[in-house]
Protein backbone atom coordinates (compact mmCIF):
# COMPACT_ATOMS: atom_id res chain seq x y z
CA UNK A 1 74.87 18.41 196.97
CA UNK A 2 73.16 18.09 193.69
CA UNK A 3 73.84 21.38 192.25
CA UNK A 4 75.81 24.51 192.61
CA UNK A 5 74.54 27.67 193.79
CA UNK A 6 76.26 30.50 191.54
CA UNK A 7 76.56 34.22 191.87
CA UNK A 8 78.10 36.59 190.26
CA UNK A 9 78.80 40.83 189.85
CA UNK A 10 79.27 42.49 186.57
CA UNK A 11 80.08 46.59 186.78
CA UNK A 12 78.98 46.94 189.98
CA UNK A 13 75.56 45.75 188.96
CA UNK A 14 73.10 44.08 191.18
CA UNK A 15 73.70 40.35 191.89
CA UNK A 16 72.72 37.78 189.79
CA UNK A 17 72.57 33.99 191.54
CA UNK A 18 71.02 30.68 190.19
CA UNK A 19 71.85 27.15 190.00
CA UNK A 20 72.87 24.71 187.48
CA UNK A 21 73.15 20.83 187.95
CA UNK A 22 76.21 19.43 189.24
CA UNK A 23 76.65 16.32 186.86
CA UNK A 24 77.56 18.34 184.14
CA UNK A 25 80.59 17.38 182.23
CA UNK A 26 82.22 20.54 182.06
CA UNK A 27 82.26 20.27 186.15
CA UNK A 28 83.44 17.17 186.45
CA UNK A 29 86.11 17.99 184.20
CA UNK A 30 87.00 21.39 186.33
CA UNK A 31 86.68 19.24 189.84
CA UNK A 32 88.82 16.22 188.01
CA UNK A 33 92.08 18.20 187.93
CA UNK A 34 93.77 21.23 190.08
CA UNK A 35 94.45 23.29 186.98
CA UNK A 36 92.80 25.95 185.88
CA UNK A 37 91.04 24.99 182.53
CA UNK A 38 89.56 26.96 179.67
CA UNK A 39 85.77 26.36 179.02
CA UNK A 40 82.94 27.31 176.58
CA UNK A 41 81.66 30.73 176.97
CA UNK A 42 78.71 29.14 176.18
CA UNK A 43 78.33 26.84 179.72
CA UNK A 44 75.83 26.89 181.66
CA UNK A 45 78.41 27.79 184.79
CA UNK A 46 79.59 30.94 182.52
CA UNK A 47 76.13 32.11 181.58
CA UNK A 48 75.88 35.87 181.96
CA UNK A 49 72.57 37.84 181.97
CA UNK A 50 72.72 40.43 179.10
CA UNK A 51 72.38 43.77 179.25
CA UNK A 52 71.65 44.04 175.37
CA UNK A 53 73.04 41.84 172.83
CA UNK A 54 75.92 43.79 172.12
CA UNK A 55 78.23 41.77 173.81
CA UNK A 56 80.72 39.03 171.95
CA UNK A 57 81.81 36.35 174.95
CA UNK A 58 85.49 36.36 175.85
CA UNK A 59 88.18 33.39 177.30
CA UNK A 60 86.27 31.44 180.20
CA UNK A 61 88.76 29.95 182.72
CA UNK A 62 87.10 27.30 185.23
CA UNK A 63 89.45 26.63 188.52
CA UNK A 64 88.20 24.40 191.33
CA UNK A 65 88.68 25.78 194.89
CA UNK A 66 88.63 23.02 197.86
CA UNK A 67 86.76 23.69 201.11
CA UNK A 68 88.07 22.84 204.19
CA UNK A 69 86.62 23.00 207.35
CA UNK A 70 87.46 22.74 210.78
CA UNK A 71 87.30 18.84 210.59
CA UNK A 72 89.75 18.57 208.18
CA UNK A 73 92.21 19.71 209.90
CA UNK A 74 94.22 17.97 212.59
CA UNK A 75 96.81 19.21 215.41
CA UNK A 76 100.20 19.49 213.41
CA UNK A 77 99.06 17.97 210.24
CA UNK A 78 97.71 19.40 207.03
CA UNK A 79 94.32 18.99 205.46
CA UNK A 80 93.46 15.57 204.17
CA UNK A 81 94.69 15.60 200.17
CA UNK A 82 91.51 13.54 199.92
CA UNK A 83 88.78 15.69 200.24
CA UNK A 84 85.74 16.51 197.90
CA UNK A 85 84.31 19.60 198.79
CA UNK A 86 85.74 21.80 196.00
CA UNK A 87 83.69 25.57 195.36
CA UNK A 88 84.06 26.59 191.47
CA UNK A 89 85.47 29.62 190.37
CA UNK A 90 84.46 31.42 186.75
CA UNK A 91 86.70 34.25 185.29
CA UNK A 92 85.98 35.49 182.26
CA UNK A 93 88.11 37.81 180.44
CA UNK A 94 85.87 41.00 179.35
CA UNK A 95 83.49 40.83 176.36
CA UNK A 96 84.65 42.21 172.74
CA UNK A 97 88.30 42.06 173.77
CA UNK A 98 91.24 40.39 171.94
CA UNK A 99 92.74 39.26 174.59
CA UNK A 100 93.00 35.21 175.10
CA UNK A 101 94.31 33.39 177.94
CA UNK A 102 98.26 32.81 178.05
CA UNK A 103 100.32 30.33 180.25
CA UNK A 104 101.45 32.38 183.31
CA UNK A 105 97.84 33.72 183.75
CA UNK A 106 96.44 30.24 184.12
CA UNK A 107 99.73 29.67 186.42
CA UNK A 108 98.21 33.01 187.53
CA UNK A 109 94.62 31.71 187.97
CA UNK A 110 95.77 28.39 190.37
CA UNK A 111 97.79 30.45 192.83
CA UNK A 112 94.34 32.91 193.42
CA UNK A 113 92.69 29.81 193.62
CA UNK A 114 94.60 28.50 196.66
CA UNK A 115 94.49 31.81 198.03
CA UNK A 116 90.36 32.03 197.84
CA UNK A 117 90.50 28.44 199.45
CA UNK A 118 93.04 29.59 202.34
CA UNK A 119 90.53 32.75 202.86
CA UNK A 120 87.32 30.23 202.96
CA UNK A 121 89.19 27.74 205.25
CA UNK A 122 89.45 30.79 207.70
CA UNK A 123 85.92 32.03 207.22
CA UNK A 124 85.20 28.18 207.96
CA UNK A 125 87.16 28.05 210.65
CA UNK A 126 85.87 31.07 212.27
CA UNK A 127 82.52 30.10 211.54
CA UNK A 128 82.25 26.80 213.38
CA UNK A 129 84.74 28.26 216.31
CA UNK A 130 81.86 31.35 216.59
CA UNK A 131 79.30 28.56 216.77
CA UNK A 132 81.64 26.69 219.07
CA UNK A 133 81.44 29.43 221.19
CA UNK A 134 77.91 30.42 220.93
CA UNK A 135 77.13 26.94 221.82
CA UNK A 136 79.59 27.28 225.11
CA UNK A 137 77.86 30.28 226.00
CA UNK A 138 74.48 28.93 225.69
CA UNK A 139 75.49 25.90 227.79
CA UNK A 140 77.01 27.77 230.57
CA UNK A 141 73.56 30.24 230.22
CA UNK A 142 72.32 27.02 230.83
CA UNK A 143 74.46 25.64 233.55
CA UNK A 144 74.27 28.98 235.73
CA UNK A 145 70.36 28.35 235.53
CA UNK A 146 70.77 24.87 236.31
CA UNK A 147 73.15 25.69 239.23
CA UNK A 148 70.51 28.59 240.57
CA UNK A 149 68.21 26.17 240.34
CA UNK A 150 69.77 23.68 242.28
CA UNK A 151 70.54 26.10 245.27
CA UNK A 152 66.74 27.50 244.95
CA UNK A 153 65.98 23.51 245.40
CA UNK A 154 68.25 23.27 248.38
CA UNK A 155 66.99 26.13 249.73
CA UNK A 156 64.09 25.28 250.14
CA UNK A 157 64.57 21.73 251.17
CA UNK A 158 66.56 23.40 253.82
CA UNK A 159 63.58 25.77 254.53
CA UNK A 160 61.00 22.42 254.65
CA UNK A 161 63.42 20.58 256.86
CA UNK A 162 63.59 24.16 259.61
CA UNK A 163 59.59 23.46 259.79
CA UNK A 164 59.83 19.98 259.97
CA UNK A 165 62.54 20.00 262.36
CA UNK A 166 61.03 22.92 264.63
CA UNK A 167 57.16 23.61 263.63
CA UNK A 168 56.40 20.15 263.21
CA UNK A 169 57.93 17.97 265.81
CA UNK A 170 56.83 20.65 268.25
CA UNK A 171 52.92 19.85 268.41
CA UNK A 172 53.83 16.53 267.33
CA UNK A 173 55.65 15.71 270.91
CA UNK A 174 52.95 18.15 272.72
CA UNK A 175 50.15 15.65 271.23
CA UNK A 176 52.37 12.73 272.30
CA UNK A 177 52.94 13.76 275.60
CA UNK A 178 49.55 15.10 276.65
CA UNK A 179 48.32 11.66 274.90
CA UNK A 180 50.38 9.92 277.75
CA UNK A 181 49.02 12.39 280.39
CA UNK A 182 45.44 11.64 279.46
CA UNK A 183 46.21 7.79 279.04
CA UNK A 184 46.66 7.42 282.89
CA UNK A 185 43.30 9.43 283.83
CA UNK A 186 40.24 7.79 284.18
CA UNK A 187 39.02 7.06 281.17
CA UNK A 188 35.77 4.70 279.92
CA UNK A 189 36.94 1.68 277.31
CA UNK A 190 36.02 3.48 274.31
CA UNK A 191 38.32 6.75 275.28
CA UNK A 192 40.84 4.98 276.31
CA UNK A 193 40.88 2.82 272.80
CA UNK A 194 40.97 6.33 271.08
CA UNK A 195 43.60 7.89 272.95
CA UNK A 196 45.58 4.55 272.71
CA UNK A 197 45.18 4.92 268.79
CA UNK A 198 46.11 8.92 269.11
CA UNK A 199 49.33 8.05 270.27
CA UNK A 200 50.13 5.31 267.78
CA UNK A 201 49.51 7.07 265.23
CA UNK A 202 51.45 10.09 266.74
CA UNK A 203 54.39 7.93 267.38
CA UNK A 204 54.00 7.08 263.38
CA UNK A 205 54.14 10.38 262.23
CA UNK A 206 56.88 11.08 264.57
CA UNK A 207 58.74 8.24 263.69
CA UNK A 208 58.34 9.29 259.56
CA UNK A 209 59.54 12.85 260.78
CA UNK A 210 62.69 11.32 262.11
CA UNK A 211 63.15 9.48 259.19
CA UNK A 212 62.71 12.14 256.70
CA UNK A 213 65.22 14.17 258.10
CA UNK A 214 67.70 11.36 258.72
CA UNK A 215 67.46 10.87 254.97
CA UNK A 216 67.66 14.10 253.96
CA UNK A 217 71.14 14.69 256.06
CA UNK A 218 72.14 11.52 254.95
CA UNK A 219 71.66 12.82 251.19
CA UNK A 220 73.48 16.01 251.52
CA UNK A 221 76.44 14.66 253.66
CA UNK A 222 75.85 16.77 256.55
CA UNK A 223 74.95 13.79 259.03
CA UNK A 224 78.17 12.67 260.59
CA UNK A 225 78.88 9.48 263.31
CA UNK A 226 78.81 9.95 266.60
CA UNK A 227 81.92 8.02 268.02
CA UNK A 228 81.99 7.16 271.62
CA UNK A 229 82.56 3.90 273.88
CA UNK A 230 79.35 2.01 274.70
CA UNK A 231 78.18 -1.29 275.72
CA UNK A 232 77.58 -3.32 272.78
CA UNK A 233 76.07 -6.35 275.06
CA UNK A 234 73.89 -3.80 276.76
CA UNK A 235 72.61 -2.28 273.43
CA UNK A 236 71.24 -5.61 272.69
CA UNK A 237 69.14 -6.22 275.70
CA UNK A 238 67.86 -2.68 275.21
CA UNK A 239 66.80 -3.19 271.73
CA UNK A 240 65.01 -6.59 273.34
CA UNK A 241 63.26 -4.81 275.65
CA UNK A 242 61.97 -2.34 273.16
CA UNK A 243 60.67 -5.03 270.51
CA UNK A 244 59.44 -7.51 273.27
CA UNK A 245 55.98 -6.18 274.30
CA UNK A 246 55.14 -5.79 270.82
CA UNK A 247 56.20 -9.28 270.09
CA UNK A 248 54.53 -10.66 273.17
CA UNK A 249 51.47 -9.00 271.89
CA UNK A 250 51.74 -11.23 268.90
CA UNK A 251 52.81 -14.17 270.87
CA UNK A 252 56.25 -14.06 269.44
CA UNK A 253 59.08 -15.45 271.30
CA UNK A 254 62.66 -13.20 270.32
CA UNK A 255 66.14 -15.04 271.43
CA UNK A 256 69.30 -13.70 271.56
CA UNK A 257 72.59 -14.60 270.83
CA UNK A 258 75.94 -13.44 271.77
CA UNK A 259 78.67 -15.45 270.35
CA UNK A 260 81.08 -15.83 273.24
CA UNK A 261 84.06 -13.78 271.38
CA UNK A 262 81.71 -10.83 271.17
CA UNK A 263 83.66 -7.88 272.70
CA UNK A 264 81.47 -6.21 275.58
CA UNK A 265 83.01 -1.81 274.98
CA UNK A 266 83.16 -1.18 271.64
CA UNK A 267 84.00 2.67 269.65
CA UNK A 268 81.29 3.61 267.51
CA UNK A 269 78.07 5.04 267.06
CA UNK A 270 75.59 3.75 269.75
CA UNK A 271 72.31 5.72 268.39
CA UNK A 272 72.80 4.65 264.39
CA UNK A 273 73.89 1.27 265.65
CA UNK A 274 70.77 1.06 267.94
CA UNK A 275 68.60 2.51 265.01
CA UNK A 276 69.63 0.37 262.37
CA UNK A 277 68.87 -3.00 264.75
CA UNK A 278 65.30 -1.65 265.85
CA UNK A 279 64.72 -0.83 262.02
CA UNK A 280 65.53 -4.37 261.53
CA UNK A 281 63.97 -6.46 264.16
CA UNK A 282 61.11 -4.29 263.87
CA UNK A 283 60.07 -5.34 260.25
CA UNK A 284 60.90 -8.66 261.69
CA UNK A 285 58.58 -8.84 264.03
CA UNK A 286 56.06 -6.40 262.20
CA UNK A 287 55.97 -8.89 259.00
CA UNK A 288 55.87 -11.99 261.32
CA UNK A 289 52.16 -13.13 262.41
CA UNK A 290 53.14 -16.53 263.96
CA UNK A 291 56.70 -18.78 264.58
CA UNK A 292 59.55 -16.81 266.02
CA UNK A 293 62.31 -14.37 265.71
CA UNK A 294 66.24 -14.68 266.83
CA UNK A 295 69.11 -12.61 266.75
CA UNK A 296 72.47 -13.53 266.15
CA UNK A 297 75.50 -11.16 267.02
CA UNK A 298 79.03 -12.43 266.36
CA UNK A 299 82.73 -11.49 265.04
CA UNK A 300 82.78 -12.19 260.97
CA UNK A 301 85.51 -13.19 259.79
CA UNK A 302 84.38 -14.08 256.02
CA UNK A 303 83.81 -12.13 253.22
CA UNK A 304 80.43 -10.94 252.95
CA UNK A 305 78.32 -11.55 249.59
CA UNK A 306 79.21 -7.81 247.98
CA UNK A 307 82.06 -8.57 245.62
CA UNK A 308 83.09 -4.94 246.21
CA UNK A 309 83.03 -5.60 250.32
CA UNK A 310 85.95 -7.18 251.99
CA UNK A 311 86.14 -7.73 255.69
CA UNK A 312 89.50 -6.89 257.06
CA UNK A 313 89.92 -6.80 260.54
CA UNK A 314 92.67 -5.04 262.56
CA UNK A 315 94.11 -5.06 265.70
CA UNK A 316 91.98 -1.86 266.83
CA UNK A 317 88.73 -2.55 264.60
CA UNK A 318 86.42 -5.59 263.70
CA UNK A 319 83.30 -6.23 262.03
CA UNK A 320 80.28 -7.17 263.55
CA UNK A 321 77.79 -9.23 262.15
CA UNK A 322 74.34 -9.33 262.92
CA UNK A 323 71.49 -12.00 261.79
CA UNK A 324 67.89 -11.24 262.34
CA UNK A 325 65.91 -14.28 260.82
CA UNK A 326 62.11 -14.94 261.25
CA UNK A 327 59.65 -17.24 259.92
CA UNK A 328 57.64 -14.51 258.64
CA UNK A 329 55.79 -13.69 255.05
CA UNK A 330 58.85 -14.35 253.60
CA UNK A 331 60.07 -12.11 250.30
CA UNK A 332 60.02 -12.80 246.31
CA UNK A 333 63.37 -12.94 245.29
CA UNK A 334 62.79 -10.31 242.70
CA UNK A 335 61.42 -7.81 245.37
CA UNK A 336 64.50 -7.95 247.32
CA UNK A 337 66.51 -5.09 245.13
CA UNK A 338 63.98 -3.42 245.66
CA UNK A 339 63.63 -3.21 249.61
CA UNK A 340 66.65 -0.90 250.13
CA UNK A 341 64.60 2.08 247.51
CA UNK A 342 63.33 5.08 249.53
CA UNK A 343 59.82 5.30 249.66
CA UNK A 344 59.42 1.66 247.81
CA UNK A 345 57.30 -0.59 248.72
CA UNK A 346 56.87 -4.28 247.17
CA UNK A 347 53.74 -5.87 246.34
CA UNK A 348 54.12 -8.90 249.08
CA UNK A 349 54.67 -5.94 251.68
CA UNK A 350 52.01 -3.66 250.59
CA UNK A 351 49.76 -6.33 250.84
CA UNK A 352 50.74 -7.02 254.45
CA UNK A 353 49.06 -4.33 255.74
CA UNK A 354 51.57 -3.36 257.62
CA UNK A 355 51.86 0.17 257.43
CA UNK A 356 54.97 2.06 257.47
CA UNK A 357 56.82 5.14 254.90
CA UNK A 358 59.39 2.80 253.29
CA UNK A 359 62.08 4.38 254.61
CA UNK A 360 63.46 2.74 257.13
CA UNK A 361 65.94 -0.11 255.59
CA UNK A 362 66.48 2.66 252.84
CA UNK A 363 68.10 4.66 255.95
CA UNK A 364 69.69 1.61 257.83
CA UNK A 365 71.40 0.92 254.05
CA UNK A 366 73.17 4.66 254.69
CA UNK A 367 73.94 4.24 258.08
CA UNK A 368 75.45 0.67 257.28
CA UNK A 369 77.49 2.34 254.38
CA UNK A 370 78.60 5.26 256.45
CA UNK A 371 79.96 2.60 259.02
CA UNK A 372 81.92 0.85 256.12
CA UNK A 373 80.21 -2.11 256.03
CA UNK A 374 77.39 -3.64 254.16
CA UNK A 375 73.61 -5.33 254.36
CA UNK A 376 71.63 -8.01 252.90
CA UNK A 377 68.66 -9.88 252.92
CA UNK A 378 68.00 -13.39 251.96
CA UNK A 379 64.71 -15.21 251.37
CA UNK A 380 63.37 -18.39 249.74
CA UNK A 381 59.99 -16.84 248.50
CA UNK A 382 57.05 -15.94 250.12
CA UNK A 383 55.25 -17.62 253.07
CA UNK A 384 59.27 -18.77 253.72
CA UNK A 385 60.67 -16.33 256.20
CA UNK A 386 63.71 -14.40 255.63
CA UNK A 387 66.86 -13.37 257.44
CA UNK A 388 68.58 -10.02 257.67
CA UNK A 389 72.02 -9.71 257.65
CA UNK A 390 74.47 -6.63 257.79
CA UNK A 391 77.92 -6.30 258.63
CA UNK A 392 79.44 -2.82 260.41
CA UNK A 393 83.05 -1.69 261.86
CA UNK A 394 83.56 -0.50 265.38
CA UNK A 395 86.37 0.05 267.11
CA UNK A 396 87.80 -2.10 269.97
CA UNK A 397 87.80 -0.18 273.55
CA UNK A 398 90.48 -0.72 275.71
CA UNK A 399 87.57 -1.35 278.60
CA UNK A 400 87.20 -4.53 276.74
CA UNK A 401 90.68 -6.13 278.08
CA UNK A 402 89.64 -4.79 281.36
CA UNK A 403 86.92 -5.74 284.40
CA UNK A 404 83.43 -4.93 283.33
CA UNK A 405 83.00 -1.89 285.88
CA UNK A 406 86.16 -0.48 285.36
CA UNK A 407 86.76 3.13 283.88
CA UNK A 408 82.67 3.92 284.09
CA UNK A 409 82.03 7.36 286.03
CA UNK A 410 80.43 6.25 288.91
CA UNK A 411 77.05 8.15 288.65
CA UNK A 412 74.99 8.22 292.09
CA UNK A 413 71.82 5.96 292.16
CA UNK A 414 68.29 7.90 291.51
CA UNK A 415 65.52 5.63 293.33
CA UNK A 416 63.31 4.31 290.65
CA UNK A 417 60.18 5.57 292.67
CA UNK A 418 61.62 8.95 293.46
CA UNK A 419 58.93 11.46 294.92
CA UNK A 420 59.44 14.91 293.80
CA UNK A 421 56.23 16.24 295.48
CA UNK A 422 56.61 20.29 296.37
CA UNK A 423 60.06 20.40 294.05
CA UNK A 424 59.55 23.93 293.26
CA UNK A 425 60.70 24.03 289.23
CA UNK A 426 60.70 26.98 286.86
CA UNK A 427 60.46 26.35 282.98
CA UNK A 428 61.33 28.60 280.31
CA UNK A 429 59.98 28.09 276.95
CA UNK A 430 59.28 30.24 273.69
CA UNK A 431 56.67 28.09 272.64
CA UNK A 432 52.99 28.06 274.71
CA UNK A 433 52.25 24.15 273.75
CA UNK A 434 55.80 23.41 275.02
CA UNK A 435 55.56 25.07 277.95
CA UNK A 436 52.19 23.18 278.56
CA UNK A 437 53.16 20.07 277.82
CA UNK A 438 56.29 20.16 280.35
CA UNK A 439 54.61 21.89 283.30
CA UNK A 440 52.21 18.85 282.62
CA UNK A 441 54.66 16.17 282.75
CA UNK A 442 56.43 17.95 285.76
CA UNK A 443 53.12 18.77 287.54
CA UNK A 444 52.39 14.71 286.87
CA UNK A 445 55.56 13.99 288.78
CA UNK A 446 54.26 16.47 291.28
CA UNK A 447 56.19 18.85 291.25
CA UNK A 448 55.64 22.79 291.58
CA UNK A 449 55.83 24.67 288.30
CA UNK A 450 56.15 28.18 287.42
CA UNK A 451 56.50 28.90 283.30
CA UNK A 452 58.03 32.35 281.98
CA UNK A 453 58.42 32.94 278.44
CA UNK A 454 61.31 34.63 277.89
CA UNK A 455 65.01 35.14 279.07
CA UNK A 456 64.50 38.03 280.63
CA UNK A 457 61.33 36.77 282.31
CA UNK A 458 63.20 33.68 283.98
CA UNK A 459 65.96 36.23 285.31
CA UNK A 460 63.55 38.11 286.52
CA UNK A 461 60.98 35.65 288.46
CA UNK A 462 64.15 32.92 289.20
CA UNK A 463 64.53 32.81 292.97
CA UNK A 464 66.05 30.69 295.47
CA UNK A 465 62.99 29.07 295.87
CA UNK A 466 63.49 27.03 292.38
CA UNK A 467 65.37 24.28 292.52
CA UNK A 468 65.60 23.54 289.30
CA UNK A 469 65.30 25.89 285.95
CA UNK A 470 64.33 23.91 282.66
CA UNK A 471 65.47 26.46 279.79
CA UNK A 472 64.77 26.43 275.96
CA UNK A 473 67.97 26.47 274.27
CA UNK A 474 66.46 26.19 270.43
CA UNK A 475 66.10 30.12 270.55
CA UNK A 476 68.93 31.54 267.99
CA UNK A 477 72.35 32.93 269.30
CA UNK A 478 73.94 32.50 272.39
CA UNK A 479 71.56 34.74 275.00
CA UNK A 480 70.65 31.48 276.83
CA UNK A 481 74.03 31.32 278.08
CA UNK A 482 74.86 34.32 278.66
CA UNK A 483 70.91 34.20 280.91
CA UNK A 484 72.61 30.77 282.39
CA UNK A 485 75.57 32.70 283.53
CA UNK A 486 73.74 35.69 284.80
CA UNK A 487 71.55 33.25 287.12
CA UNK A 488 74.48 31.84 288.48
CA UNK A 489 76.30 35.60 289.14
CA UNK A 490 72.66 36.28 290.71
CA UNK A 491 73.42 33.29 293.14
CA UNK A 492 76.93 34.21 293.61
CA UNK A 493 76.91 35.14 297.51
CA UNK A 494 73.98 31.54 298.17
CA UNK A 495 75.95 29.20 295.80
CA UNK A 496 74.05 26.45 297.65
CA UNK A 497 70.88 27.96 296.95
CA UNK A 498 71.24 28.73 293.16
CA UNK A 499 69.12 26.17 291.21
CA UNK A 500 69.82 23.34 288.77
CA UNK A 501 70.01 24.39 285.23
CA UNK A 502 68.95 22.26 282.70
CA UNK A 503 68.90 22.42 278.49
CA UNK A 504 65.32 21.70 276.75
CA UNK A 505 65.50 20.71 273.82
């Protein structure tokens, strides 16, 4: 600094503290050597307050005293020699005394002197490792907080997911359904124009539901693959049917391509797979107003354009590549980042009108990544079109090296007109709307419907008049079974009268 704060005690007196400059020569001379060195009684740094004027100055010794700190020192090494933090200390032999100064005492003087800076190097020392420690304490204060925090957060994500999942997508799928029922009454123009709108928009909100909670598993690692054997070339078709009627609406033609090599039983995840190529030809065919739409399936056996990606196939897994290009509004180049950002949308799709949460390609992007592989979209601007492109893994199914039919459970025909007029069905359900809405869909099927509301209920009323039993299995714990196996002991002695039992879920 630029000056010295000095203190001192005389006989047990009160303190006395003030400050002199620190350019003075007679400091510079103390902090210029490690000796102790005689000084004026008369400077400023041995200035006493006097009682009375009785007293006659004695021998002033001036010794400079380094400071260390905890950054001077370093694991098995001393301080640094060259350090310039020195403290000053005054001793002044008593007033009206004789006695001077000798040798040895100065001698005397130096070795205090390294004491007092040994003492303030641990008072240092403890200092900044209290403050150290203060300053842990304070941050793990501030971690637990942080941590509660988080699992209040989760918490209640949790909690908004258990009414999204349950309280939501109940009435949601009761306004669907009925929304069907009512669309195949009678119904003038006009109503039927408003219940058509009713269940787009219903399948919307459903849809953004889905999505939603897809993401939110997705985020916290609880949504795992579904493996199983399917029929790739069958999951394409499916996906075709789905997109064509709104594409024929729209008067665009969709064409399909199966490269030849394609294997037909694959091992992965039908429903994500399905998902992710809906999400995809969707927006196709969503951002498309005129020209037409194809998708491309086929082995890859390049490198895709992620420098991070490498395709390498095995003899029990390959990649799949799939192209979805249309001739669509096309995409800046500078939006395209941009496309794969939950709830973003660019400016060339929100002017599209098109609708839609901006989730979907956010989600495909996870499933893709879960599935090891990797997606893309390309685009020369806008008005240009764009293509889609994403690569996944699956596993190759030994069906694949074998006939077409072969290994699939043979599963008796139903008639695609069955009549079910007089089946006699009971439903249990918790929820009133629920129970509504499937005694309406069975009743449309015209069937016979009794509805009970509870487990005990259905054991009660079940007879062998029922054929079939729908039962509610979202209830918590495992009653339903133990119901489902007290039905069938109730049927033990007529096991060809007991009904059909059958999960709703």
């Amino acid at each position: 600094g630029l000056e010295l704060q000095l203190s001192y005690t005389l006989r047990h007196q009160h303190p006395v503290e003030y400050t002199v400059p620190i350019q003075l020569p007679v400091i510079n001379q103390v902090f210029g050597t490690s000796r102790a060195v005689k000084i004026s009684p008369n400077s400023p740094v041995a200035r006493l307050r006097p009682v009375s004027g009785k007293y006659m100055l004695g021998e002033v010794v001036a010794v400079r005293v380094p400071l260390l700190h905890l950054s001077n020192f370093q694991i098995n090494d001393w301080p640094e020699l060259s350090t310039k933090r020195y403290a000053l200390m005054v001793l002044m032999l008593p007033s009206d005394s004789a006695r001077q100064w000798h040798v040895h005492e100065l001698e005397l003087v130096e070795v205090v002197a390294d004491q007092v800076a040994v003492a303030l190097s641990h008072a240092a020392i403890l200092e900044e490792s209290m403050r150290a420690r203060n300053l842990l304490m304070e941050q793990n204060v501030a971690l637990d907080l942080a941590r509660r925090e988080a699992e209040t957060a989760i918490r209640a994500r949790n909690d908004f997911l258990a009414v999204m999942n349950h309280e939501m997508r109940t009435p949601m799928h009761a306004i669907i359904a009925l929304s069907s029922l009512l669309q195949e009454t009678e119904l003038t123009p006009e109503q039927r124009l408003m219940v058509e709108t009713i269940l787009k928009s219903s399948n919307l909100l459903a849809t953004l539901m889905n999505d939603v909670l897809d993401l939110s598993r997705l985020e916290d690692g609880s949504l795992q693959l579904e493996l199983g054997t399917f029929n790739l070339h069958t999951l394409f078709r499916e996906v075709l049917n789905l997109i064509k009627p709104i594409a024929v609406v729209k008067k665009l033609p969709i064409t399909l391509n199966l490269a030849p090599d394609l294997p037909e039983f694959v091992v992965g995840d039908e429903k994500r797979l399905m998902q992710i190529i809906l999400n995809i030809v969707g927006n196709a065919v969503k951002f498309s107003k005129q020209g037409s739409i194809s998708v491309t399936a086929l082995v890859t056996k390049s490198d895709t354009r992620d420098a991070d990606f490498f395709v390498v196939p095995t003899g029990s897994h390959f990649y799949l590549r799939v192209k979805v290009k249309d001739s669509g509004a096309g995409i800046n180049p500078q939006d395209i980042p941009k496309l794969f950002t939950k709830f973003a949308q660019t400016q060339s799709l929100a002017t599209r009108s098109s609708g839609g949460s901006g989730l979907g390609l956010a989600i495909s992007k996870r499933f893709v990544n879960l599935m090891e592989g990797n997606i893309w979209i390309e685009s020369d601007g806008l008005g240009k079109g764009c293509t889609a492109i994403f690569d996944v893994k699956l596993g190759i199914s030994e069906r694949s090296n074998e006939s077409k039919q072969s290994g699939i459970p043979k599963v008796p025909a139903i008639p695609r007109h069955s009549s079910f007029t007089g089946l006699k069905v009971l439903v249990m359900d918790e929820n009133g709307v629920s129970r509504m809405v499937t005694k309406g869909l069975l009743v449309h099927l015209g069937c016979e419907v009794t509805t009970v509301s509870s487990n005990e209920e259905c054991l009660r009323v079940v007879s062998h008049e029922h054929k079939v039993v729908f039962m509610d299995v979202c209830l918590p714990g495992v009653e339903n079974y133990q119901i489902a196996l007290r039905i069938h002991e109730k049927f033990t002695k007529q096991r060809h009268q007991r009904p059909l039992l059958v999960a709703l879920t």
